[in-house]
Protein backbone atom coordinates (compact mmCIF):
# COMPACT_ATOMS: atom_id res chain seq x y z
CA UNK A 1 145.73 -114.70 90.15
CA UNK A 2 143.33 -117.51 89.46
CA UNK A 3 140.11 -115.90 89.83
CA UNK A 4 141.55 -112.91 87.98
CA UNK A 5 142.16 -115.20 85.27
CA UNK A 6 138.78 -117.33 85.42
CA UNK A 7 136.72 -113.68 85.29
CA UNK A 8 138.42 -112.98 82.20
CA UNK A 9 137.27 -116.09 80.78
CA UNK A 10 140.37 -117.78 80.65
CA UNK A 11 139.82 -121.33 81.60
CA UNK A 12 142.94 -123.09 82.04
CA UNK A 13 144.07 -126.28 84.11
CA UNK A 14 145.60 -124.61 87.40
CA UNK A 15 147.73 -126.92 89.94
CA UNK A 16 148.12 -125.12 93.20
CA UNK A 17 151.60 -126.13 95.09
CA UNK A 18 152.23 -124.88 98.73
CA UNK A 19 155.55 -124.23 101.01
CA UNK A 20 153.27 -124.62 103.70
CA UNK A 21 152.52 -128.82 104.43
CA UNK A 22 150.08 -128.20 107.10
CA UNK A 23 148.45 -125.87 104.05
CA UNK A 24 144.67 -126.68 103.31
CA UNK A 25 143.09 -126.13 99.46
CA UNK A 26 142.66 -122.15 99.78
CA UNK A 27 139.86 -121.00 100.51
CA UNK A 28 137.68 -120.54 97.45
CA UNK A 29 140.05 -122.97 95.83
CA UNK A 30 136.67 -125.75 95.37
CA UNK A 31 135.12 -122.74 93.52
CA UNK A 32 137.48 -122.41 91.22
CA UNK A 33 138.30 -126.15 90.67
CA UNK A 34 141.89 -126.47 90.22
CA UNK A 35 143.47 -129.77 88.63
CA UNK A 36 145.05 -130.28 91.49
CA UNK A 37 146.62 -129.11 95.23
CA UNK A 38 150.17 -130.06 96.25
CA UNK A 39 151.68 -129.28 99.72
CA UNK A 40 155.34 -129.28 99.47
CA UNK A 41 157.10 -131.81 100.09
CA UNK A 42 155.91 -134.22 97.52
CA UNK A 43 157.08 -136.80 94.74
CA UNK A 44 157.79 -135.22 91.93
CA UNK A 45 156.23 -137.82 89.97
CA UNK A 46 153.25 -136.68 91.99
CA UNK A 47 153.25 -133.20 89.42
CA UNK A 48 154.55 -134.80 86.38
CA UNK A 49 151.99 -137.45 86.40
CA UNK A 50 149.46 -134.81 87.16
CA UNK A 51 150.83 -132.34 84.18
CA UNK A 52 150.40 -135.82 81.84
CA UNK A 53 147.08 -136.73 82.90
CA UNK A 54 146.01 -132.89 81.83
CA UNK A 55 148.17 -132.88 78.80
CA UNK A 56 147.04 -135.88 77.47
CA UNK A 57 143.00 -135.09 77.89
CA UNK A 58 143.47 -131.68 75.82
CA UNK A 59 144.38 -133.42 73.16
């Protein structure tokens, strides 16, 4: 969905989050440059911090 969405021109901050926690970035994933890549489990103040940091340098 991601590099359906970056040919279209659409540029937006992409976290990636995984079920699998032995999961690597997919592959292509440095190509594409996503925010960030979270393996499930994790903190959730992990993704909120994460979702701030991007949030506050949009604005």
């Amino acid at each position: 969905m991601y590099e359906e969405l970056a040919t279209r021109g659409m540029h937006i901050p992409v976290i990636f989050i995984t079920g699998n926690p032995c999961a690597q970035r997919p592959p292509g994933s440095q190509a594409m440059q996503p925010i960030a890549f979270f393996p499930k489990p994790f903190p959730i103040e992990k993704l909120l911090d994460c979702i701030k940091t991007v949030l506050e340098r949009r604005h």
